[in-house]
Protein backbone atom coordinates (compact mmCIF):
# COMPACT_ATOMS: atom_id res chain seq x y z
CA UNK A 1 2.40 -40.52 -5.51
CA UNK A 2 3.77 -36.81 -5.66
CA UNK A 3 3.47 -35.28 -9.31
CA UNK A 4 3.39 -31.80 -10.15
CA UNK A 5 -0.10 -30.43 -11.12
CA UNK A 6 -1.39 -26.94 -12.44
CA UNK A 7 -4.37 -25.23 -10.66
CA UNK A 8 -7.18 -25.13 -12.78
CA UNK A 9 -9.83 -22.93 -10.77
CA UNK A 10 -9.87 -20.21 -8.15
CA UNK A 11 -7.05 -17.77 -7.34
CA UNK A 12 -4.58 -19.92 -8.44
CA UNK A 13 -5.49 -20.74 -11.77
CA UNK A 14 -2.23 -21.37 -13.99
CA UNK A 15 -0.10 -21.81 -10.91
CA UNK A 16 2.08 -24.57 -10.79
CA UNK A 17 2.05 -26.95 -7.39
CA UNK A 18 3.58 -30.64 -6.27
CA UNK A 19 0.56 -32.27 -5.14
CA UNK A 20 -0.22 -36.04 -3.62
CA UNK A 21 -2.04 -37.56 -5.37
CA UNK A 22 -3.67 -41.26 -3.51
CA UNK A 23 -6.73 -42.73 -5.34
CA UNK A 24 -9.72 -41.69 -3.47
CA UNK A 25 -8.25 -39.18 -1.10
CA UNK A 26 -8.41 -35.71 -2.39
CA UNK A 27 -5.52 -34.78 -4.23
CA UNK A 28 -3.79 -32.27 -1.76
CA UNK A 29 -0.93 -30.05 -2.09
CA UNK A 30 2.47 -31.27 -0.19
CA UNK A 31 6.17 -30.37 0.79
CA UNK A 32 6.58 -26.48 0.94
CA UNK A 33 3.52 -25.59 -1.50
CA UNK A 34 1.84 -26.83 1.29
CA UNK A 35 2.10 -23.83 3.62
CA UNK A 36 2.50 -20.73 2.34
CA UNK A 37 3.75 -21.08 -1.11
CA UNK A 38 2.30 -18.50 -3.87
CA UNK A 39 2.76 -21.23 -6.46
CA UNK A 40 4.92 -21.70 -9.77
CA UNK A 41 5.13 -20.59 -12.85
CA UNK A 42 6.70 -23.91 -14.46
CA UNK A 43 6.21 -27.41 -13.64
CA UNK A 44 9.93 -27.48 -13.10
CA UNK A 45 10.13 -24.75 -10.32
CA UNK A 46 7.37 -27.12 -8.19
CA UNK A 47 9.27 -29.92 -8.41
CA UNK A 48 12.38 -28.54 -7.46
CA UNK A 49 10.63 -26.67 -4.32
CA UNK A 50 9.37 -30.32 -3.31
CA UNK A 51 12.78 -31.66 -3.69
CA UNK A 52 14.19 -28.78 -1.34
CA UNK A 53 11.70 -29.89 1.47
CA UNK A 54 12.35 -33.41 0.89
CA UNK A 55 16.00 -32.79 0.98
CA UNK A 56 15.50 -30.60 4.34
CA UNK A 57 13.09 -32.97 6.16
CA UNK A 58 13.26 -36.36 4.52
CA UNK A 59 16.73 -37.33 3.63
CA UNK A 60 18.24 -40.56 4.55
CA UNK A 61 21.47 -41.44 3.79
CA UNK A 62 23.80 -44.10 4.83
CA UNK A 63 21.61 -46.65 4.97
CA UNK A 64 23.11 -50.46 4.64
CA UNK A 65 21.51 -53.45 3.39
CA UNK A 66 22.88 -56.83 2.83
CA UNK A 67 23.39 -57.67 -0.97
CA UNK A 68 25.75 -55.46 -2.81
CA UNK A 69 24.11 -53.74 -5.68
CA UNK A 70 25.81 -51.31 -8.60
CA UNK A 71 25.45 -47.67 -7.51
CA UNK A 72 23.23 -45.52 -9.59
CA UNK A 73 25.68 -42.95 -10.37
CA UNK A 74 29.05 -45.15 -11.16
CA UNK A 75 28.30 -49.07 -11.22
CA UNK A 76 30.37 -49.47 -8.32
CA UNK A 77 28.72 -52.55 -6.21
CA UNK A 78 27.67 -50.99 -2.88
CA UNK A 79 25.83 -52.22 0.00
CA UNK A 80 24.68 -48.67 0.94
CA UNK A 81 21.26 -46.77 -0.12
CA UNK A 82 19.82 -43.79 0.31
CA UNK A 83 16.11 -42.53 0.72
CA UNK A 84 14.71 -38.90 -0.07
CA UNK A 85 11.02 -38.65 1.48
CA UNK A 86 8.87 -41.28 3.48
CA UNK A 87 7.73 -44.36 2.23
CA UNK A 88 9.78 -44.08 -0.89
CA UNK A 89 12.02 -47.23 -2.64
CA UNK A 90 16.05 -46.55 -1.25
CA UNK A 91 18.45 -45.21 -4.36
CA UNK A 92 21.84 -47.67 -4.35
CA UNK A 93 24.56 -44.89 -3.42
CA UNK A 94 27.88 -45.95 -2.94
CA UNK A 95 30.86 -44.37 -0.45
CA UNK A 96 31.93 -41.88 -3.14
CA UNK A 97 27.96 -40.84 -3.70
CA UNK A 98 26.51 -40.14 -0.77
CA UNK A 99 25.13 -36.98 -0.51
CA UNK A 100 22.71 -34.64 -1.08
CA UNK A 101 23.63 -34.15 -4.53
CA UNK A 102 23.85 -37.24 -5.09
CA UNK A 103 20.51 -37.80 -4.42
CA UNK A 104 18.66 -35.14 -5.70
CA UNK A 105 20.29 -35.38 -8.75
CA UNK A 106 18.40 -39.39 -9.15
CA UNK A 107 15.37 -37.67 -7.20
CA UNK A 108 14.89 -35.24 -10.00
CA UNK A 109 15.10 -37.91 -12.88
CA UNK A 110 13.12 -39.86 -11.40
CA UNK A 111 10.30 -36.95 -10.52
CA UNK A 112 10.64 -35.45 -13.97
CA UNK A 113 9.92 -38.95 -15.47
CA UNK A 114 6.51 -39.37 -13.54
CA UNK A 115 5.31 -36.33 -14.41
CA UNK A 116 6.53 -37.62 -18.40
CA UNK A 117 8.44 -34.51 -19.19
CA UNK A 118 12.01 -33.95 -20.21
CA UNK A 119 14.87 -32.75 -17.89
């Protein structure tokens, strides 16, 4: 799971970072504030740094399934989906949706919501 997280020792103490965070493996910084990122100053700025990368490195779109299911933005029944990062579930996207918007727009409700803030 990816959730943004506030440093709590060192030199970045009150810095803002998306981190991965897997049961017993050590809780790890990922995306962009990975490398050489200086950190955030809001919880808000991290996420939407992760989303960047995701959207850079990890987006899928245009993906078909069988089974038509209502698209997350409009209703319309679609057979397409749409992933942003790996191992992720697939967002229902129809014709008119797909795209990067599109998908970062559900991305970022759905990050802000696991991390149990408002957008």
């Amino acid at each position: 799971m990816f959730l943004p997280k506030v440093s709590e020792d060192g030199p970045d103490t009150g810095k803002w970072y998306m981190m991965a965070v897997e049961g017993k493996i050590a809780i790890r910084r990922v995306g962009y504030c990975g490398g050489n990122c200086d950190g955030h100053s809001t919880q808000a700025e991290a996420i939407e740094h992760f989303l960047q990368y995701q959207l850079d490195r990890e987006a899928d779109l245009w993906l078909s399934r069988r089974g038509e299911r209502p698209c997350e933005i409009c209703g319309e029944p679609t057979t397409l989906r749409a992933r942003l990062g790996r191992k992720t579930d697939l967002f229902v996207l129809c014709q008119k949706h797909q795209s990067t918007i599109s998908l970062q727009k559900l991305a970022r409700s759905s990050m802000l919501a696991l991390s149990g803030t408002d957008a």
